[in-house]
N, C-alpha and C. Protein backbone atom coordinates (compact mmCIF):
# COMPACT_ATOMS: atom_id res chain seq x y z
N UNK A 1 13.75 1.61 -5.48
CA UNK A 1 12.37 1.19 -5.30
C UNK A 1 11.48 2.09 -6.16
N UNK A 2 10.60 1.47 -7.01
CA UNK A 2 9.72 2.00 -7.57
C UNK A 2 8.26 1.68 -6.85
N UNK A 3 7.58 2.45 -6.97
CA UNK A 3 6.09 1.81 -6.61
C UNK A 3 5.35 1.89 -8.07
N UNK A 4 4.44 1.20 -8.47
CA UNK A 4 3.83 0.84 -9.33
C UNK A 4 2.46 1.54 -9.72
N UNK A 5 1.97 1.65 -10.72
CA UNK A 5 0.99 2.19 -10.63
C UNK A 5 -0.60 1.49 -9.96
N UNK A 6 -0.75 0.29 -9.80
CA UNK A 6 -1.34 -0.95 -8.93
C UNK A 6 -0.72 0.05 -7.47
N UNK A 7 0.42 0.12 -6.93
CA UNK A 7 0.36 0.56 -5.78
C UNK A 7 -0.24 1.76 -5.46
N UNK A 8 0.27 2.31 -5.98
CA UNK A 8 -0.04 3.86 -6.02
C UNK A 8 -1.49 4.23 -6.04
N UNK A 9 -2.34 3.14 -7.01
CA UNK A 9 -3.96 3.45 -6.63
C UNK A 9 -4.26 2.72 -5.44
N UNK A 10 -3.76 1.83 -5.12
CA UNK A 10 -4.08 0.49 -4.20
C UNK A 10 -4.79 1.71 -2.52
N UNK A 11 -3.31 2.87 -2.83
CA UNK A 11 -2.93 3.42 -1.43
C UNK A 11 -3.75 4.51 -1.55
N UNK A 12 -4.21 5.19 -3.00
CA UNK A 12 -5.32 5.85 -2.90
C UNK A 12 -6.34 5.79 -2.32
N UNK A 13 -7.08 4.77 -3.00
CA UNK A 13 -8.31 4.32 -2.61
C UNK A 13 -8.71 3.92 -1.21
N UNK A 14 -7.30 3.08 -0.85
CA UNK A 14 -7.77 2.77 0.80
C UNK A 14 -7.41 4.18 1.49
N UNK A 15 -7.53 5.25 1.14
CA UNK A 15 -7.71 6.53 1.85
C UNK A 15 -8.80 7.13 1.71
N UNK A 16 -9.24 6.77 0.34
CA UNK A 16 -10.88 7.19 0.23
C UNK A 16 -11.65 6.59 1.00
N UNK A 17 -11.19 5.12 0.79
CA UNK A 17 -12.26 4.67 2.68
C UNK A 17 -12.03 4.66 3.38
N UNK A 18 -10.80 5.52 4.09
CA UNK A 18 -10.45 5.44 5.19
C UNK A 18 -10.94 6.96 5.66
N UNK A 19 -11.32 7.83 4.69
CA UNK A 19 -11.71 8.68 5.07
C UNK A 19 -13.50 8.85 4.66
N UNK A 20 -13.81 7.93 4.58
CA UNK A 20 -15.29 7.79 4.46
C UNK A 20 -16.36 7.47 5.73
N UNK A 21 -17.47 7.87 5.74
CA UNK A 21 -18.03 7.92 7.07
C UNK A 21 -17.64 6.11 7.51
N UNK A 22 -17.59 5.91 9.23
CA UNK A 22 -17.39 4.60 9.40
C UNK A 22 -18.26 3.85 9.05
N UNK A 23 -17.99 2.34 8.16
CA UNK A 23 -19.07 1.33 8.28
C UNK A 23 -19.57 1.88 6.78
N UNK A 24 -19.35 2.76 6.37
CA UNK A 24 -19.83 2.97 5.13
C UNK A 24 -19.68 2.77 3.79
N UNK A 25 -20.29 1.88 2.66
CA UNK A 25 -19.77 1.05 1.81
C UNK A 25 -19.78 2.10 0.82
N UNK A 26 -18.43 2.22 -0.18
CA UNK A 26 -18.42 2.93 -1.16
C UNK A 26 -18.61 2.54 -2.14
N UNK A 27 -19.04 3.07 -3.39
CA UNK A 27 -19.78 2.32 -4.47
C UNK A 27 -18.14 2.53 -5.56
N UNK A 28 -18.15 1.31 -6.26
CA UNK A 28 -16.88 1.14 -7.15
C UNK A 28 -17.26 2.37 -7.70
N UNK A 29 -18.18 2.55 -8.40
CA UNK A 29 -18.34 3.80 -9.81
C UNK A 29 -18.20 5.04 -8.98
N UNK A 30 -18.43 5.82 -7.92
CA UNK A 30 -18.09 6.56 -7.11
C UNK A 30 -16.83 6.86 -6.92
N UNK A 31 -16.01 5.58 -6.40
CA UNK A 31 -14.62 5.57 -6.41
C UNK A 31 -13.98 5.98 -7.73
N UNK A 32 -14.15 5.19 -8.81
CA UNK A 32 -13.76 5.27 -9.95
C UNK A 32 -13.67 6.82 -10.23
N UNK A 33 -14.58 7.17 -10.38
CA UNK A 33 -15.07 8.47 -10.54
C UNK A 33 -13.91 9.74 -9.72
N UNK A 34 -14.03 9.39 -8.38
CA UNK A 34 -13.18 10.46 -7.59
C UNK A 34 -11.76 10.22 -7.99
N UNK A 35 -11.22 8.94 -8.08
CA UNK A 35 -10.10 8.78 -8.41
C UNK A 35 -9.24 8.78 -9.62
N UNK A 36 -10.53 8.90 -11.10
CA UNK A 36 -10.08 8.76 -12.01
C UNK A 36 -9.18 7.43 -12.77
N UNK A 37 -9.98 6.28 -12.30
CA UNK A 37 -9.75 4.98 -12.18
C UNK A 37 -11.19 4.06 -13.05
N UNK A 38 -10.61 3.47 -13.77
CA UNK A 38 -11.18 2.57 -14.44
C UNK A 38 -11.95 1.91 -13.45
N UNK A 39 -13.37 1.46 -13.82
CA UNK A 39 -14.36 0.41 -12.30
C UNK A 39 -13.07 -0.76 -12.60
N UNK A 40 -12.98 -1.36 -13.94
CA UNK A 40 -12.07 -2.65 -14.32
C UNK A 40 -10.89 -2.87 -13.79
N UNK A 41 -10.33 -1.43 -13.71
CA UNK A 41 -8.88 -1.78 -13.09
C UNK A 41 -8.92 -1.77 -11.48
N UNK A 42 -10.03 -1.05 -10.95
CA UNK A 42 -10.18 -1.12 -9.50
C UNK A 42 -11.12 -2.08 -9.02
N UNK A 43 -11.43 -2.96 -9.84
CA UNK A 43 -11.54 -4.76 -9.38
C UNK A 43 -10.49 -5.16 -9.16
N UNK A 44 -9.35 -5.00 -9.83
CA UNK A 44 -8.40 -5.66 -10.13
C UNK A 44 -7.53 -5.20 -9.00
N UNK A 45 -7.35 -4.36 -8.64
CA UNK A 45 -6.71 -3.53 -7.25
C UNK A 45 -7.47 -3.79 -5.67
N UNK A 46 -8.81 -4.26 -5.87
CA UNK A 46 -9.62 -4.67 -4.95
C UNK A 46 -9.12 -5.73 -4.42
N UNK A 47 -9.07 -7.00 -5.26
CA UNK A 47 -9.36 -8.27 -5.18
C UNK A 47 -8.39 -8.19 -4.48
N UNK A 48 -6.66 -8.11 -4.70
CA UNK A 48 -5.97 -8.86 -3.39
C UNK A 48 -6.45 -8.21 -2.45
N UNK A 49 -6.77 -6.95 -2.21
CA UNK A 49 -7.16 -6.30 -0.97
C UNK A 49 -8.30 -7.08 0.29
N UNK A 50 -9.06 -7.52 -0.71
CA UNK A 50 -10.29 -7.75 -0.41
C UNK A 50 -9.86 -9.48 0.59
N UNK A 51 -9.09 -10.60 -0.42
CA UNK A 51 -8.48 -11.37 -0.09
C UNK A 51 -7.49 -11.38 1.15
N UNK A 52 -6.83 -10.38 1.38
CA UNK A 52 -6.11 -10.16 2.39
C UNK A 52 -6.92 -9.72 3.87
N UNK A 53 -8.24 -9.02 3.31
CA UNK A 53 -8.92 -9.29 4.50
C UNK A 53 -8.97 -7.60 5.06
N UNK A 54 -8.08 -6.52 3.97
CA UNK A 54 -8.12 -5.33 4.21
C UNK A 54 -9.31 -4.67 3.93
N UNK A 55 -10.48 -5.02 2.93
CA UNK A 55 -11.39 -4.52 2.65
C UNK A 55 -12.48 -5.58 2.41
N UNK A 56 -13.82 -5.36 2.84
CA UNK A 56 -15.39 -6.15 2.33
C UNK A 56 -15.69 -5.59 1.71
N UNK A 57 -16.13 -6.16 0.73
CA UNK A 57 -17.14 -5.92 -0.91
C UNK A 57 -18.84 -6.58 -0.30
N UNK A 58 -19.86 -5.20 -0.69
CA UNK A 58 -21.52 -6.00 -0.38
C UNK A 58 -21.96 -5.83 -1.94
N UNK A 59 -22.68 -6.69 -2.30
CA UNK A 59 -23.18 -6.57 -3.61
C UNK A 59 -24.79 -5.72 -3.21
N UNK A 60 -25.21 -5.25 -4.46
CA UNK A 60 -26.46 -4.65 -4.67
C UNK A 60 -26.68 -3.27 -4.48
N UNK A 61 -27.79 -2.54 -4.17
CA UNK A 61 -28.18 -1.14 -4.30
C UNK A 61 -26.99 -0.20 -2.93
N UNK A 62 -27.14 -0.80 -1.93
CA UNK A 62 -26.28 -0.38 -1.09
C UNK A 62 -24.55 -0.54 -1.06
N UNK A 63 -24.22 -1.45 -2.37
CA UNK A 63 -23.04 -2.12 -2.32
C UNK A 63 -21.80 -0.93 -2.30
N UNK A 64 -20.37 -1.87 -2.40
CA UNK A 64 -19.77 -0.87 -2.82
C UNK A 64 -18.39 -1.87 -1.75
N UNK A 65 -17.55 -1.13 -1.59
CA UNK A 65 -16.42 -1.93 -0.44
C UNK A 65 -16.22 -0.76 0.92
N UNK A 66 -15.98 -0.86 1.70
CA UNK A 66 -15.19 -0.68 2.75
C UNK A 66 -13.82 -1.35 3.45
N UNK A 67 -13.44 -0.33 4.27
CA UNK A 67 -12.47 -1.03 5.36
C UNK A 67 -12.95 -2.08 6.74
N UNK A 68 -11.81 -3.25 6.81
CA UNK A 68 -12.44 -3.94 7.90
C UNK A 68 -12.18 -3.76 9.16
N UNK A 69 -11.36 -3.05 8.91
CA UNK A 69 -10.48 -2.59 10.80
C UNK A 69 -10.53 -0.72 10.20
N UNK A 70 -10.38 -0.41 11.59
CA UNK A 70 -9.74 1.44 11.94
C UNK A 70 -8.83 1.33 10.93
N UNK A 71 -8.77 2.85 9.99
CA UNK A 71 -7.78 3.33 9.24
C UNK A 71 -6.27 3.88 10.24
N UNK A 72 -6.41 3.98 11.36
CA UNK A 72 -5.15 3.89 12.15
C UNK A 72 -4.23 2.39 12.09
N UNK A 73 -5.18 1.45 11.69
CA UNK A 73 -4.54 -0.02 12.09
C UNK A 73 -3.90 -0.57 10.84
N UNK A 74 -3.65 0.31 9.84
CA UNK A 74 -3.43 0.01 8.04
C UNK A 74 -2.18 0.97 8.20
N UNK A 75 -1.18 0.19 7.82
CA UNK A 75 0.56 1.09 7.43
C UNK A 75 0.60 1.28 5.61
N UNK A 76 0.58 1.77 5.91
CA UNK A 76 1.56 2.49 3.84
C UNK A 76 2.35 1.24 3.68
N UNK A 77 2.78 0.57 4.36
CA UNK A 77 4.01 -0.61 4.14
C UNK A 77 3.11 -2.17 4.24
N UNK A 78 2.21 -2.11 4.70
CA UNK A 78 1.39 -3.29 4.89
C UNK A 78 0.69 -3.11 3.35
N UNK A 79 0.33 -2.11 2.91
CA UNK A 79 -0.80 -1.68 1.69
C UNK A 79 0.36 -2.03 0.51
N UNK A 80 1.66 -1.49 0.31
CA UNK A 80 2.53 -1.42 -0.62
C UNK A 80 2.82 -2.70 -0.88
N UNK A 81 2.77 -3.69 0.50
CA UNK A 81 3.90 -4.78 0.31
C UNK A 81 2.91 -6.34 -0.09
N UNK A 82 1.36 -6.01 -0.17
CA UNK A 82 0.38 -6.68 -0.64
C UNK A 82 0.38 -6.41 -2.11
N UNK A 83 0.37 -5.02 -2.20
CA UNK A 83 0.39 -5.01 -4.24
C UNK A 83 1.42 -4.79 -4.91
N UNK A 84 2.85 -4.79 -4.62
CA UNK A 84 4.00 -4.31 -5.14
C UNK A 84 4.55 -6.17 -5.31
N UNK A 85 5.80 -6.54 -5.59
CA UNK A 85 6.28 -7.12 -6.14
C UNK A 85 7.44 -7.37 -5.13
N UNK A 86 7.93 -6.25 -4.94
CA UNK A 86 9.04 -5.93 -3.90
C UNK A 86 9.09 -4.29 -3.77
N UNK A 87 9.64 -4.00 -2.31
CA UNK A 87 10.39 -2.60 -1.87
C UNK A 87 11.45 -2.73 -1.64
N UNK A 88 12.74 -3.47 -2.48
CA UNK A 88 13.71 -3.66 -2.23
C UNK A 88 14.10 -2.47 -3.08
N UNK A 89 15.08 -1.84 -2.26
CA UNK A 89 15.60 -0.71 -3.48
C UNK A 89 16.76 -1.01 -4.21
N UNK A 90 17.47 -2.60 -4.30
CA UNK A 90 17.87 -3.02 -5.34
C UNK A 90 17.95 -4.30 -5.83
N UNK A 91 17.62 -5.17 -7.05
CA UNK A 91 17.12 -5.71 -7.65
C UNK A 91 17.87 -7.37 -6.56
N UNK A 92 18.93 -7.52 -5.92
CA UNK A 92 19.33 -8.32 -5.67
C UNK A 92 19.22 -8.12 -4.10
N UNK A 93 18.02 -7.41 -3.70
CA UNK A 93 17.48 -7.88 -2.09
C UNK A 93 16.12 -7.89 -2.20
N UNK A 94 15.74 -8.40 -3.59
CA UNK A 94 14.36 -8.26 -3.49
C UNK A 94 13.71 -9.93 -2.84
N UNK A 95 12.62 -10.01 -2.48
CA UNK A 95 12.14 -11.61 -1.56
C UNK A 95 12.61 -12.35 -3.30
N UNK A 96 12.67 -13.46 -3.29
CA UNK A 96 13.02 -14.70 -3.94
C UNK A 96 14.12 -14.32 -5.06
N UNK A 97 14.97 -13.35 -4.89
CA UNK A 97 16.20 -12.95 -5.76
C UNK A 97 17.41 -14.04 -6.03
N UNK A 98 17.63 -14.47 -6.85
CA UNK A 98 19.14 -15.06 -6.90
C UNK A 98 19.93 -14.98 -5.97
N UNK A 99 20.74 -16.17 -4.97
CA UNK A 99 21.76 -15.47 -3.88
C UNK A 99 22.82 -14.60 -4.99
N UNK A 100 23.65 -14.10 -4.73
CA UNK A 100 24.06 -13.00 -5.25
C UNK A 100 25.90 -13.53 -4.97
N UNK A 101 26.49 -13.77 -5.67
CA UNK A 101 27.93 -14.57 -5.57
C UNK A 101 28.80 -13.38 -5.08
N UNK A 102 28.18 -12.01 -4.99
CA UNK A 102 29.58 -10.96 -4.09
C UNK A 102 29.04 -10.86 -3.13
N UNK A 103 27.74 -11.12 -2.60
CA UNK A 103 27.68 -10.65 -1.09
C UNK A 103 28.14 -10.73 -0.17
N UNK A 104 29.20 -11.70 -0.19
CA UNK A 104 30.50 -11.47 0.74
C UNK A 104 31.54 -10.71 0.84
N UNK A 105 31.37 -10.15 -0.45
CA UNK A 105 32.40 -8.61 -0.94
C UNK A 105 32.15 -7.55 -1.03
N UNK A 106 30.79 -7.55 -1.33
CA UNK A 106 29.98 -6.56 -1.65
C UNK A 106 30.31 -5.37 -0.81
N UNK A 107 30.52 -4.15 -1.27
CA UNK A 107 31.13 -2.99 -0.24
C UNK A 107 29.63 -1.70 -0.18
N UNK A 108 29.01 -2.34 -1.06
CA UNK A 108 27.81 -1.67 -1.12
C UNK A 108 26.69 -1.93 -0.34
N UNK A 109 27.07 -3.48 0.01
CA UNK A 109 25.82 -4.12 0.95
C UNK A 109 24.87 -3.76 1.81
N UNK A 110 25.82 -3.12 2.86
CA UNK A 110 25.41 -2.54 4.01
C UNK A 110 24.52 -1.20 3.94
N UNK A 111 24.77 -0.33 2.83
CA UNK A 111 23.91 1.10 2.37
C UNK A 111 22.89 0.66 2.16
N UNK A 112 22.53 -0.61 1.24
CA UNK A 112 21.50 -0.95 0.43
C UNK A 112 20.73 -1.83 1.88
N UNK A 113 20.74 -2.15 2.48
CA UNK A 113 20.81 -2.76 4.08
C UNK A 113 19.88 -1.72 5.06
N UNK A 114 20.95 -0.40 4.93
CA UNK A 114 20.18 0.26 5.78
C UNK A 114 19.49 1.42 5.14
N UNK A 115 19.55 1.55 3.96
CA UNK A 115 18.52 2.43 2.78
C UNK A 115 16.85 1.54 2.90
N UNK A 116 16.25 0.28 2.87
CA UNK A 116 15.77 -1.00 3.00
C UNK A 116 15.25 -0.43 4.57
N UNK A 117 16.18 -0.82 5.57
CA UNK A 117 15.26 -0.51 7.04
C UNK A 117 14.77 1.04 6.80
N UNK A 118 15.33 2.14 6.56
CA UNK A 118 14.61 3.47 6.59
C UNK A 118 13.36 3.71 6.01
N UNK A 119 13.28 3.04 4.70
CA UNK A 119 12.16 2.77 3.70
C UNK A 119 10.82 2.01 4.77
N UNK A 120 11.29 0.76 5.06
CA UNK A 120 10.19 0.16 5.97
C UNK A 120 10.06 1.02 6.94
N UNK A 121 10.82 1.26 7.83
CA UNK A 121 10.48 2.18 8.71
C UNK A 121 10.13 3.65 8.56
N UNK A 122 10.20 4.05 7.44
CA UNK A 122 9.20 5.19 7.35
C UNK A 122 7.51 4.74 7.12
N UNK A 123 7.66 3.84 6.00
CA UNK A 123 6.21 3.18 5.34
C UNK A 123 5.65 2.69 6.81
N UNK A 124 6.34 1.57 7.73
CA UNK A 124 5.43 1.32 9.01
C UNK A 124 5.16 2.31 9.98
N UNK A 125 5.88 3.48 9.78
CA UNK A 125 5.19 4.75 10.64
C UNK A 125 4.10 5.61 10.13
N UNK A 126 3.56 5.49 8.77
CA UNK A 126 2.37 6.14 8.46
C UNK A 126 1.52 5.13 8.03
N UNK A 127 -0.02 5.68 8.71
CA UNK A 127 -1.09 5.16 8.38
C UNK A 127 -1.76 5.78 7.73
N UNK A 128 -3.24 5.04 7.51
CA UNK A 128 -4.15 5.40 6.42
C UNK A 128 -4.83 6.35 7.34
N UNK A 129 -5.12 6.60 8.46
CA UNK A 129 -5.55 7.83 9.29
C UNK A 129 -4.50 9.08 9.26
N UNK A 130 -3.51 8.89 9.01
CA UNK A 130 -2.46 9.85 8.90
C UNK A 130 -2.94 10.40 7.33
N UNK A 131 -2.78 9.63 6.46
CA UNK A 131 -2.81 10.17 5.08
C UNK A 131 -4.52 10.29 5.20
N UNK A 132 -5.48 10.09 5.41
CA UNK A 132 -6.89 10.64 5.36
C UNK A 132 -6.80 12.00 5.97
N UNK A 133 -6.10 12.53 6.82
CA UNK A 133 -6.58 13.63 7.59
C UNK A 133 -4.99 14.42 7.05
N UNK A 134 -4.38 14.12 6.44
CA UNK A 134 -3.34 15.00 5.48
C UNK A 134 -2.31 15.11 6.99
N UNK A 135 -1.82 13.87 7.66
CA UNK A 135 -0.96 13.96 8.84
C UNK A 135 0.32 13.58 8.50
N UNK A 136 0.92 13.47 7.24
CA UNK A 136 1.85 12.66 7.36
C UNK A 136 3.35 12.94 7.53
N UNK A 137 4.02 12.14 8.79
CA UNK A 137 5.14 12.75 9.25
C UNK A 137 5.84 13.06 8.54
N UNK A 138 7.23 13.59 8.95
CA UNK A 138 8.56 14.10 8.10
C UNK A 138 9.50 12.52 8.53
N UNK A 139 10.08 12.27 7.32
CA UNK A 139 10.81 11.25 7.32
C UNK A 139 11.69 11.83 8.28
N UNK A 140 12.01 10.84 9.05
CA UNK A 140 13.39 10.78 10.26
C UNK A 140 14.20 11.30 9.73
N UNK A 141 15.65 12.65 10.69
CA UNK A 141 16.88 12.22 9.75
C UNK A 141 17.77 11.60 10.63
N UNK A 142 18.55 11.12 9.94
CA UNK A 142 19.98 10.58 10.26
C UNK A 142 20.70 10.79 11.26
């Protein structure tokens, strides 16, 4: 699994408003600015966000976006799996992949199986309140 650079700001930014006073709209050029992000490319990182219903955009002097729910109620895995492509960590369990003609042989299957649940289940155990306030757990072990 790679994350992308689209992800990687995606998960930024919704920490900048997640750690921004509540209700409070941040201005793109502000953002841009703290994050070292193009305003252009963080339209472009907005929009599914915005579409999905994770963030409101207000136009004008006060404008800027926010969050629509508590930064507790936003997973790292909900944020990743809106701007990424896939978190499959290999190319033949990714969503709409080719069925795969050894997966009945496959002796590797099962690693790549449960490498896949650890991944989600780390990403659905941290939130954007976790990463705003620098909380974020220690991956489980084994």
């Amino acid at each position: 699994m790679v994350v992308s650079s689209k992800g990687r700001y995606a998960l930024r930014v919704m920490v900048e408003l997640a750690a921004a006073p509540e209700g409070e709209y941040l201005p793109l050029a502000r953002i841009s600015e703290e994050q070292g992000i193009s305003e252009k490319y963080l339209e472009a990182i907005f929009a599914p966000l915005a579409k999905a219903g994770f963030v409101e955009g207000q136009r004008g002097k006060n404008g800027g976006y926010r969050l629509t729910r508590p930064p507790r109620e936003y997973t790292v895995d909900s944020i990743l799996r809106l701007t990424e492509k896939t978190l499959a960590p290999v190319a033949c369990m990714a969503e709409g992949a080719p069925a795969c003609g050894r997966a009945g042989v496959c002796t590797t299957r099962a690693l790549w199986h449960g490498l896949d649940k650890l991944i989600a289940d780390y990403l659905c155990s941290v939130t954007l309140q976790d990463l705003a306030e620098g909380k974020v757990p220690p991956a489980a072990k084994g």
